[in-house]
Protein backbone atom coordinates (compact mmCIF):
# COMPACT_ATOMS: atom_id res chain seq x y z
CA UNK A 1 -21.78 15.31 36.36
CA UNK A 2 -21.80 15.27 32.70
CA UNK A 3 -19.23 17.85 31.12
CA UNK A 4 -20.75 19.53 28.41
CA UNK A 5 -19.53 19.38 24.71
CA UNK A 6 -16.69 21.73 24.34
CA UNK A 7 -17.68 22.98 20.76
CA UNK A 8 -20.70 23.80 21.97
CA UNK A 9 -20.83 25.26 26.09
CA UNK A 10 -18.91 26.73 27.98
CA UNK A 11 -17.98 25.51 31.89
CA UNK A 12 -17.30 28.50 34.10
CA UNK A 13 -18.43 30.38 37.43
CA UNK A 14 -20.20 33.29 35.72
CA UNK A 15 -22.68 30.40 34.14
CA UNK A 16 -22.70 28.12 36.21
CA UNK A 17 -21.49 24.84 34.09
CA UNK A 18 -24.02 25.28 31.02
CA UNK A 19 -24.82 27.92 28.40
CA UNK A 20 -23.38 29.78 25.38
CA UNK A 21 -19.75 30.12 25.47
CA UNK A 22 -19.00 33.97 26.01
CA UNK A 23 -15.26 34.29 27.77
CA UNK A 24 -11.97 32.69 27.44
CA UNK A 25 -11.79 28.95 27.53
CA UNK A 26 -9.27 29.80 31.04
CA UNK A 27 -11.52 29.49 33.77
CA UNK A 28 -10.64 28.14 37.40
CA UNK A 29 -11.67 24.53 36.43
CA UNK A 30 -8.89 24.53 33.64
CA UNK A 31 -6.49 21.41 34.31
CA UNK A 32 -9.76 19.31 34.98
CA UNK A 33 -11.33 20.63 31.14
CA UNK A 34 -8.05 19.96 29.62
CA UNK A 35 -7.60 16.39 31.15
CA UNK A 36 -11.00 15.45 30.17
CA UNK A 37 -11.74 16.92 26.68
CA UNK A 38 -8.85 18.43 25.20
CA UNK A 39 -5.77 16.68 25.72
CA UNK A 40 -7.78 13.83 23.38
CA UNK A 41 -8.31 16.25 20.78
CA UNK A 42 -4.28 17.06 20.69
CA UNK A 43 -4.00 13.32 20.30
CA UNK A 44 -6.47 13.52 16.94
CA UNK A 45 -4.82 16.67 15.72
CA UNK A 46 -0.95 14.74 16.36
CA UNK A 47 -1.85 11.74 14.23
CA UNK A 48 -3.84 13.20 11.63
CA UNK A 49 -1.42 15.30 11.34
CA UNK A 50 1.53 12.95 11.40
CA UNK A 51 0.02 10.90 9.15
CA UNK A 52 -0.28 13.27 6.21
CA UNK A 53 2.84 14.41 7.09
CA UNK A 54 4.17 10.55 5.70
CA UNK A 55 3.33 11.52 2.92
CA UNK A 56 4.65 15.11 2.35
CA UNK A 57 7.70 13.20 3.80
CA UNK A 58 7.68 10.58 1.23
CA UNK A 59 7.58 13.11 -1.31
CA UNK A 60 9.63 15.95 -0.68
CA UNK A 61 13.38 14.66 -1.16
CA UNK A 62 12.13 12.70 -4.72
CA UNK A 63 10.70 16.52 -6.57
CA UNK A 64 14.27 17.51 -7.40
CA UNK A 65 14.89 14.31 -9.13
CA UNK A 66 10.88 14.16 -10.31
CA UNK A 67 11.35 17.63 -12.03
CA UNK A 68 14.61 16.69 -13.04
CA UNK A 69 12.96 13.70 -15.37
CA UNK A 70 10.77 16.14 -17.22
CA UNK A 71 14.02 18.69 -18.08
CA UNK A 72 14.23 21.21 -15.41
CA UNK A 73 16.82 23.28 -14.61
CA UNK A 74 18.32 24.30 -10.99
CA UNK A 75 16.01 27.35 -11.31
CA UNK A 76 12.88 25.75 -12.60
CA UNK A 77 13.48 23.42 -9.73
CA UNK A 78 13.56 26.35 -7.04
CA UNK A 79 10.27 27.90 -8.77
CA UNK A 80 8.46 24.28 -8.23
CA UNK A 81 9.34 24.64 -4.42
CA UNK A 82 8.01 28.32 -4.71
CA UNK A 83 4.76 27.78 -6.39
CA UNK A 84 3.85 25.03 -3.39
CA UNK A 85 4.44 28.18 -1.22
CA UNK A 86 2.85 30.84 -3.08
CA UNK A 87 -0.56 29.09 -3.26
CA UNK A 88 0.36 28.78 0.85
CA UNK A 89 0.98 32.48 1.23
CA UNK A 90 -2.12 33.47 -0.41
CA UNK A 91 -4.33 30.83 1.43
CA UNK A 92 -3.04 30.49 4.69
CA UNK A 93 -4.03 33.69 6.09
CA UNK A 94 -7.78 33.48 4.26
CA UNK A 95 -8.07 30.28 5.91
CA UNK A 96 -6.78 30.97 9.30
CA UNK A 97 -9.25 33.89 9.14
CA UNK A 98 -11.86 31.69 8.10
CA UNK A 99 -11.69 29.61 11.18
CA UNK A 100 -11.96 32.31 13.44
CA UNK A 101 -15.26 32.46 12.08
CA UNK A 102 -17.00 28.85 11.18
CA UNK A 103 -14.49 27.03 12.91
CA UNK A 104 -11.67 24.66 12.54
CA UNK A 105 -12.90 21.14 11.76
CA UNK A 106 -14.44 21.95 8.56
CA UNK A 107 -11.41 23.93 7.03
CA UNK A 108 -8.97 21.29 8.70
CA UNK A 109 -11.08 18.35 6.71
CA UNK A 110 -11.57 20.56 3.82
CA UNK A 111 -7.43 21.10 3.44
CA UNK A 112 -6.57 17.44 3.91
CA UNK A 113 -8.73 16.08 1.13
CA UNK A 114 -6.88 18.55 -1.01
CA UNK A 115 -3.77 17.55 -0.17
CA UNK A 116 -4.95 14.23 -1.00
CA UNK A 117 -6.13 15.50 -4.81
CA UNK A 118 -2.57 17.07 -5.41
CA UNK A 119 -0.88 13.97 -4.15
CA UNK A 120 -2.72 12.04 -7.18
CA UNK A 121 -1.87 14.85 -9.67
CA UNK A 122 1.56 14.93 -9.33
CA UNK A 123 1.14 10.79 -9.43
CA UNK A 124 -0.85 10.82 -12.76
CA UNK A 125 1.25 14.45 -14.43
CA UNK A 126 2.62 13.57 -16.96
CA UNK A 127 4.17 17.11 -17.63
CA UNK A 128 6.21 19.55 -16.29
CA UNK A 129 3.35 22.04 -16.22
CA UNK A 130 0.77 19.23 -14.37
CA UNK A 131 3.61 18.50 -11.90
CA UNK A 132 3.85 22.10 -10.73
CA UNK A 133 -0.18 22.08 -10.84
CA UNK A 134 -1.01 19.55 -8.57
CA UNK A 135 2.16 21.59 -6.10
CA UNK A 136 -0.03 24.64 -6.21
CA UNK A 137 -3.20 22.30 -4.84
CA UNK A 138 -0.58 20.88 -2.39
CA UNK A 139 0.09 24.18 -1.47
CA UNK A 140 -3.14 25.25 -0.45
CA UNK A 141 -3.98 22.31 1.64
CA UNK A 142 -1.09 22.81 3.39
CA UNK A 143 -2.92 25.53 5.65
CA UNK A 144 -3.98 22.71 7.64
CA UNK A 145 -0.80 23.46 9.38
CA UNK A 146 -1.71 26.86 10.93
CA UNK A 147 -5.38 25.40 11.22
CA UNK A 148 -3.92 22.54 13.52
CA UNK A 149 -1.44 24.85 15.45
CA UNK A 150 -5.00 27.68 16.06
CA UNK A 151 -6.45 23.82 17.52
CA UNK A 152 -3.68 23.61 20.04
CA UNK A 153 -3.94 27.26 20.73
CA UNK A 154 -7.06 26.38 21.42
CA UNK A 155 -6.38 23.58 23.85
CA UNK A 156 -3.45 24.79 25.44
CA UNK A 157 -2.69 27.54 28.00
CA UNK A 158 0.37 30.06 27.68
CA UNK A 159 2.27 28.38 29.78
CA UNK A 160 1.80 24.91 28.05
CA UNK A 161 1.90 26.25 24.74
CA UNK A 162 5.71 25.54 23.42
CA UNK A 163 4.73 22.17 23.97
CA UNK A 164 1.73 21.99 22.21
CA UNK A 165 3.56 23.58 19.27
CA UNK A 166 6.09 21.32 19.72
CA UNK A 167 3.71 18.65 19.11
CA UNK A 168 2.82 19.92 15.49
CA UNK A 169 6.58 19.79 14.78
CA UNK A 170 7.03 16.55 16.73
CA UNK A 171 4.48 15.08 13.74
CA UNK A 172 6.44 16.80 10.78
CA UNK A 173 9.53 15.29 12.60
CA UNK A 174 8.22 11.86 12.87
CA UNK A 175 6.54 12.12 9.12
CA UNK A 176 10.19 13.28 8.16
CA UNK A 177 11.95 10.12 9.73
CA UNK A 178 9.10 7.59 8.01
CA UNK A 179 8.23 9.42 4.44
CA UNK A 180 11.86 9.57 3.22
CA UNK A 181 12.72 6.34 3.98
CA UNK A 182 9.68 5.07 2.08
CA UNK A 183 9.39 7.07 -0.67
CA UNK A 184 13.38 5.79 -0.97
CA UNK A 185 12.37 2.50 -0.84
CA UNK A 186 9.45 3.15 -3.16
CA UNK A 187 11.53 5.03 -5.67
CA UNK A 188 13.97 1.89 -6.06
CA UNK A 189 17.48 1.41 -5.58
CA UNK A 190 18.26 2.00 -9.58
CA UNK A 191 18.80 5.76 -9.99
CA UNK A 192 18.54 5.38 -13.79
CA UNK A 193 14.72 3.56 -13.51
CA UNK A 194 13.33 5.23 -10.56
CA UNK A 195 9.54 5.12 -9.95
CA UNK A 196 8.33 8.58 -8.96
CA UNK A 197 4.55 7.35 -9.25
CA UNK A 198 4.29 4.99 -6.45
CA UNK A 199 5.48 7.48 -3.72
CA UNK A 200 3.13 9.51 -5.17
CA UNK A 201 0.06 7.49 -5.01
CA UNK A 202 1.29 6.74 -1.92
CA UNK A 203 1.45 9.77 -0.55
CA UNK A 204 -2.14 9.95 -1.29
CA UNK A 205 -3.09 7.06 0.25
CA UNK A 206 -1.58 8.69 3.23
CA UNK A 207 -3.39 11.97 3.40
CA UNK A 208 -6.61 9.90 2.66
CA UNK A 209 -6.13 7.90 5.84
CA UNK A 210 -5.47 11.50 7.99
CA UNK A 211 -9.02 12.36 6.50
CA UNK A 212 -10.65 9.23 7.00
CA UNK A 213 -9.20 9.59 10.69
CA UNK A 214 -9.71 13.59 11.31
CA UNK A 215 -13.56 13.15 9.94
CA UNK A 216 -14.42 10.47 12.60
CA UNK A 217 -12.59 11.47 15.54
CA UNK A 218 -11.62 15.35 14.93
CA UNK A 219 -14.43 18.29 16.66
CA UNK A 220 -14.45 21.56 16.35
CA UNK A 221 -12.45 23.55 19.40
CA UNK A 222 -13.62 26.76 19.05
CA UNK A 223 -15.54 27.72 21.55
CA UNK A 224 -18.76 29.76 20.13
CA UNK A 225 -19.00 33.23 20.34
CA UNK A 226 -15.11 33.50 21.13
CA UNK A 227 -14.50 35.17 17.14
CA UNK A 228 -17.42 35.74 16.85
CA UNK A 229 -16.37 39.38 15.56
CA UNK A 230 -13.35 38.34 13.28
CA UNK A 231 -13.43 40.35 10.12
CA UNK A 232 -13.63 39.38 6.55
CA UNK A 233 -10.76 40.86 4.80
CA UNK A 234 -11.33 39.70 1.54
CA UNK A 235 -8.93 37.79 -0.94
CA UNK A 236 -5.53 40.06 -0.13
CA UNK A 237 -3.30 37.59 2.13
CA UNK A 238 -1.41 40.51 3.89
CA UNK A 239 -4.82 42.24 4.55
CA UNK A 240 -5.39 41.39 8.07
CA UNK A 241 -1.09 43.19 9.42
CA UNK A 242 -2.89 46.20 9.81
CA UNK A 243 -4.84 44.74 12.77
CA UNK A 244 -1.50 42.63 14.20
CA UNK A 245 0.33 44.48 17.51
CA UNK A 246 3.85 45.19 16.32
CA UNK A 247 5.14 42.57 18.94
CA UNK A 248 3.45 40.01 16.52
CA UNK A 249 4.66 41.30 13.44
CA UNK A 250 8.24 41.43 14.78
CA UNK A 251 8.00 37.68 15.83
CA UNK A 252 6.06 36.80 12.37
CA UNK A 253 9.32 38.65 10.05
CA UNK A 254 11.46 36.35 11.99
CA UNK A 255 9.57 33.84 10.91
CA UNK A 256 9.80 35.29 7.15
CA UNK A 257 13.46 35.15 8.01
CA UNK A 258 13.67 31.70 8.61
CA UNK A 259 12.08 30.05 6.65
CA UNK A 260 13.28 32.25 3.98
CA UNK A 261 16.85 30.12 4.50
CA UNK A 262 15.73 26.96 5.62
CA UNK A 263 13.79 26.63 2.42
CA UNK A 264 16.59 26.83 0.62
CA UNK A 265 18.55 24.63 2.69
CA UNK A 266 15.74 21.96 2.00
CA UNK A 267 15.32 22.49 -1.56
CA UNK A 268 18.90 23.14 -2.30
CA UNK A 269 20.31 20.09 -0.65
CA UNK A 270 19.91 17.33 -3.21
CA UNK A 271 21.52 19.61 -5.49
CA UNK A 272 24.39 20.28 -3.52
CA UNK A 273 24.95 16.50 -2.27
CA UNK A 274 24.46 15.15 -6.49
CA UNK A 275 27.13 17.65 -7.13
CA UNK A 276 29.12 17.20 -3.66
CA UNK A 277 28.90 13.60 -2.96
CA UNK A 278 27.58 12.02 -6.11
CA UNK A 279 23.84 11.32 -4.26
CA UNK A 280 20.58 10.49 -5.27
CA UNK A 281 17.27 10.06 -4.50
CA UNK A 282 17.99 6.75 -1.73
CA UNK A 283 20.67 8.74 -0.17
CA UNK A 284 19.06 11.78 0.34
CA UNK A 285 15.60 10.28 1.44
CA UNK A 286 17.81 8.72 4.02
CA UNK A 287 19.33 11.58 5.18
CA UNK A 288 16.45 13.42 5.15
CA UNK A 289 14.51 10.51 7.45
CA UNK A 290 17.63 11.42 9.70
CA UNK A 291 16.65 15.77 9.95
CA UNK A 292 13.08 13.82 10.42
CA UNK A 293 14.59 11.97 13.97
CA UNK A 294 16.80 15.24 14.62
CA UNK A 295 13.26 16.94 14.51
CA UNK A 296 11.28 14.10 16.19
CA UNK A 297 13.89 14.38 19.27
CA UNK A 298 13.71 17.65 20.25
CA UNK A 299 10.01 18.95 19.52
CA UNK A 300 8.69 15.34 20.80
CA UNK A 301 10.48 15.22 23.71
CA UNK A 302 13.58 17.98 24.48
CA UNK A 303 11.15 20.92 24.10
CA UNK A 304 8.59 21.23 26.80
CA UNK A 305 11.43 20.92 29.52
CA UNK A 306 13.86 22.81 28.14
CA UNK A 307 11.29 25.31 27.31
CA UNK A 308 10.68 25.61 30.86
CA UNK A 309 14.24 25.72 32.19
CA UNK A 310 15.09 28.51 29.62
CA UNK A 311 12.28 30.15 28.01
CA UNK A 312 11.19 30.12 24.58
CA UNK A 313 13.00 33.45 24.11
CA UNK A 314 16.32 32.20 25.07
CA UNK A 315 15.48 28.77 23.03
CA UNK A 316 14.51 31.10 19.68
CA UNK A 317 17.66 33.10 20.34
CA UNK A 318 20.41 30.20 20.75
CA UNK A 319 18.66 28.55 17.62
CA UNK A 320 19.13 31.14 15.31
CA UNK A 321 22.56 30.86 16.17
CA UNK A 322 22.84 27.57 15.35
CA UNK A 323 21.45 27.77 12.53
CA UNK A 324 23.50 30.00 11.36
CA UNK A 325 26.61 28.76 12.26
CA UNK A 326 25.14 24.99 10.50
CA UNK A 327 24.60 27.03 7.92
CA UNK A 328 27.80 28.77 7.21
CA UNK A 329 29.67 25.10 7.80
CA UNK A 330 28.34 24.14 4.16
CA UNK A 331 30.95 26.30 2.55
CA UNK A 332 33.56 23.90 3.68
CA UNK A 333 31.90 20.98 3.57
CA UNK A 334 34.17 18.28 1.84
CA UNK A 335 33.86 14.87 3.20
CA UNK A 336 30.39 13.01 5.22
CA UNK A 337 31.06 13.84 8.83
CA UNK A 338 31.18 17.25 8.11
CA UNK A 339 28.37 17.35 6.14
CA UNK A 340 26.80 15.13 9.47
CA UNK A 341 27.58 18.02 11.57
CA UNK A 342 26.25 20.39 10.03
CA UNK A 343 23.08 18.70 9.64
CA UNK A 344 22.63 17.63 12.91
CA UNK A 345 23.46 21.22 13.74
CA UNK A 346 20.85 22.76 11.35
CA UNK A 347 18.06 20.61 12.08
CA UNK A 348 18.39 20.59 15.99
CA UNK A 349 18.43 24.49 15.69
CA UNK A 350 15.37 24.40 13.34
CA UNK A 351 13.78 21.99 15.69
CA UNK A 352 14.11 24.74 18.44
CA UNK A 353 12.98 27.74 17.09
CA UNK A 354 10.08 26.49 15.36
CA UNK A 355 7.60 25.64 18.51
CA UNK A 356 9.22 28.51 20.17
CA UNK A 357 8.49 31.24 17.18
CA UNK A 358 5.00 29.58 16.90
CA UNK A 359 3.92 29.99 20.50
CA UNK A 360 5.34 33.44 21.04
CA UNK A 361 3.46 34.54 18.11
CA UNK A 362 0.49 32.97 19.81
CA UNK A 363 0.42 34.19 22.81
CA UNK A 364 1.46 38.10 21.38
CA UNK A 365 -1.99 37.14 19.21
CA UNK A 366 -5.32 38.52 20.88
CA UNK A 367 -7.34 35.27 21.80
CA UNK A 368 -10.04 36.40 18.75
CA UNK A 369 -7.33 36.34 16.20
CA UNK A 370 -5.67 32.87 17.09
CA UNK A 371 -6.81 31.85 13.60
CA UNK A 372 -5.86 35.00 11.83
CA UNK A 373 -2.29 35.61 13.46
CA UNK A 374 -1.14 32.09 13.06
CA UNK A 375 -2.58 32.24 9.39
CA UNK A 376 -0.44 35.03 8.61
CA UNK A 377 2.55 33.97 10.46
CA UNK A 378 2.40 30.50 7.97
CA UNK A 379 1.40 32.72 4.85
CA UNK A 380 4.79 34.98 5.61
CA UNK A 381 6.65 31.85 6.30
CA UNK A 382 5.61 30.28 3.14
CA UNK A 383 6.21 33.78 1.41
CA UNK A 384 9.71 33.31 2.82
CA UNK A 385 9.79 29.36 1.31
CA UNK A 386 8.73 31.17 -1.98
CA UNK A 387 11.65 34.09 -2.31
CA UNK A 388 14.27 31.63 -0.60
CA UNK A 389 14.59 28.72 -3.34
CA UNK A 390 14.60 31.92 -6.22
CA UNK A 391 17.39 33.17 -4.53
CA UNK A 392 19.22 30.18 -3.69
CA UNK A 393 18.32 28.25 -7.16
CA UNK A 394 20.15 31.63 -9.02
CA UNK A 395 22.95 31.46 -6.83
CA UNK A 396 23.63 27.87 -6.98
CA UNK A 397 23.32 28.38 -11.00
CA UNK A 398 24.83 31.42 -11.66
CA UNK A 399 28.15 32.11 -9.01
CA UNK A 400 28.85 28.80 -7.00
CA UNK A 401 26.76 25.59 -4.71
CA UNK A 402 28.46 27.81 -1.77
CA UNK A 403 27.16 31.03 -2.34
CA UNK A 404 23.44 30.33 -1.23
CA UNK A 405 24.91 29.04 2.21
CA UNK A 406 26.74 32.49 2.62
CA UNK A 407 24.05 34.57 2.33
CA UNK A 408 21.61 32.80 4.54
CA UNK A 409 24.07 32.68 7.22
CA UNK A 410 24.55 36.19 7.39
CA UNK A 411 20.91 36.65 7.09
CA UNK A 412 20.21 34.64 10.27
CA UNK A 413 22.76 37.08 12.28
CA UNK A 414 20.41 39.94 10.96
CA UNK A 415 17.71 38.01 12.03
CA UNK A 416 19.12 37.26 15.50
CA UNK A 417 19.94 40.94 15.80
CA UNK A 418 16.46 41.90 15.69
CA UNK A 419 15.26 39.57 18.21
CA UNK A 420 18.20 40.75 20.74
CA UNK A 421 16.61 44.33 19.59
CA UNK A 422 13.11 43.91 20.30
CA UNK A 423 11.85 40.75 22.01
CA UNK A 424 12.59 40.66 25.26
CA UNK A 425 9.81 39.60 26.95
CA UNK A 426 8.93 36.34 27.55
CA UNK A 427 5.01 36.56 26.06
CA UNK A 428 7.10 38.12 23.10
């Protein structure tokens, strides 16, 4: 028997192996549809993923020090990390939506290649104002995040779903580990005649391969007629809450919440380490390729069964407390292994409540609004990435490197209130 495509039919009892898709991609025959057609297309999504993930890797520690170069301040720093995330507030959600309703492939494809385009801006700017351009096109390809997590909705049952997500993260892991280290390398060893081009360009070269790779190999997952009846909500990005259940919107503030500090954790770290430890842009690629293995670790391997000896609840829960408490370390952070403790103790809580925040949302997301709900869940988390490095860029300027750290820990006990407050079931 040949299995039908799965863009394209449907296999179940009420029609009998062939037709129109017109129900939920469960069915009785599950674990023998998954096997066959879409544990492949998790494979795609992974390294497609991963791959343009090198290259946001290879990019991200050198921006500091790239911005730096052209005269910017501490703050004007922060506001390049928040423009990336503004243009992925406003788009994430209008593209999530979008896929609810033509599909995934197309907007997947569509955000890679402009990743790609930014990637060669910010190689060819040669101005503060181009650099911070070619961020805002980076920013709006990066929806191809929530676009790949809707594919493993897609592919994935509840149960299985941590895991899934965990494979998304696995990839930003493993892109974390390999970018840094070669946009170090590619920088060079002289801090006082770095090359910021070269990561660039190759950082380009990076996201062209995940197209090259997604357009050959990637099909579309959503099964026809499933969102059929998604709504078009036109261009306002918080447009589609008022159709979210409030177990979702809980889940998706938390997510506000952290990502809100850990984006100032990421952007604020070179900072802190030039000022700390004398660093630059080799030691803190390296140190970044090491939260990259923290990452890789635990959402590549640790999460699915720990997920299913504890939960993703309890997982989300004990994270936020370590986060918290890696957080509130950095205040007395004088010498390396302290600094190594803290990061291992940041990143490995990160690492947990990530896939677990992401598939909770999922699942407390009506299967027609996959799309729309993780959308929204990345254009809040971005929102968070876009208020977090204001915040912690004045802080850092204006009262001490410490104070930043302060605040978000005591933000993450807030945070970790809430979800002891109101999630408490397991499907959120």
């Amino acid at each position: 028997m040949i299995l039908p495509r799965f863009g394209n039919y449907q296999i179940g009892p009420e029609n009998s192996g062939l037709g129109p898709a017109r129900q939920s991609p469960v069915t009785s025959i599950w674990p023998k549809l998954q096997t066959l057609e879409r544990i492949p297309m998790l494979a795609i999504v992974f390294l497609s993923i991963t791959v343009d993930l090198i290259g946001f890797g290879i990019v991200i520690p050198l921006l500091p020090f790239y911005a730096a170069s052209f005269g910017a301040d501490p703050l004007a720093i922060a506001l390049l990390a928040s423009v990336f995330s503004i243009a992925q507030f406003i788009s994430a959600p209008l593209l999530g939506g979008l896929t609810d309703r033509v599909g995934r492939r197309k907007v997947f494809l569509i955000c890679t290649a402009l990743s790609c385009i930014g990637y060669l801006g910010l190689a060819f700017a040669d101005t503060l104002l181009l650099v911070f351009l070619a961020r805002i096109v980076n920013g709006i390809g990066a929806g191809k995040i929530s676009i790949a997590q809707a594919i493993v909705a897609d592919c994935t049952t509840p149960e299985t779903r941590a895991r899934g997500m965990g494979m998304v993260g696995a990839a930003f892991g493993l892109g974390m580990v390999l970018g840094p280290v070669l946009g170090g390398l590619l920088t060079g060893p002289d801090p006082l005649n770095p090359n910021f081009h070269l990561p660039a360009l190759a950082a380009a070269a990076a996201s062209l391969c995940a197209l090259v790779l997604a357009s050959l190999r990637l099909r579309e997952t959503l099964v026809l007629g499933q969102s059929a009846a998604a709504p078009r909500r036109g261009l306002n990005p918080l447009a589609g809450l008022g159709s979210i259940g409030k177990p979702a919107l809980v889940l998706i503030l938390m997510h506000f919440s952290v990502s809100y500090v850990f984006s100032q954790i990421e952007v604020l770290f070179p900072l802190f380490t030039a000022q700390r430890f004398n660093w630059h842009a080799f030691e803190v690629g390296i140190a970044f390729a090491c939260i990259g293995l923290v990452v890789l670790a635990v959402q590549g391997g640790l999460i699915g069964p720990v997920t299913r000896l504890f939960g993703e609840n309890a997982l989300m829960r004990t994270g936020l407390l370590g986060l918290a408490a890696g957080t509130l370390m950095v205040i007395w952070v004088q010498d390396l292994p302290m600094l190594a403790l803290s990061i291992l103790l940041t990143s490995a809580s990160f690492a947990f409540i990530n896939p677990s925040l992401s598939s909770l949302i999922s699942r407390a997301a009506g299967i027609d609004q996959q799309g729309l709900v993780l959308g929204m869940s990345q254009s809040m988390a971005a929102l968070g990435r876009v208020l977090g490095p204001l915040q912690g860029g004045w802080l850092f300027q204006a009262v001490s490197i410490e104070a930043p750290y302060l605040v978000c820990g005591v933000l993450l006990l807030l945070t970790l209130l809430l979800a002891l407050l109101f999630i408490r079931r397991p499907d959120a």
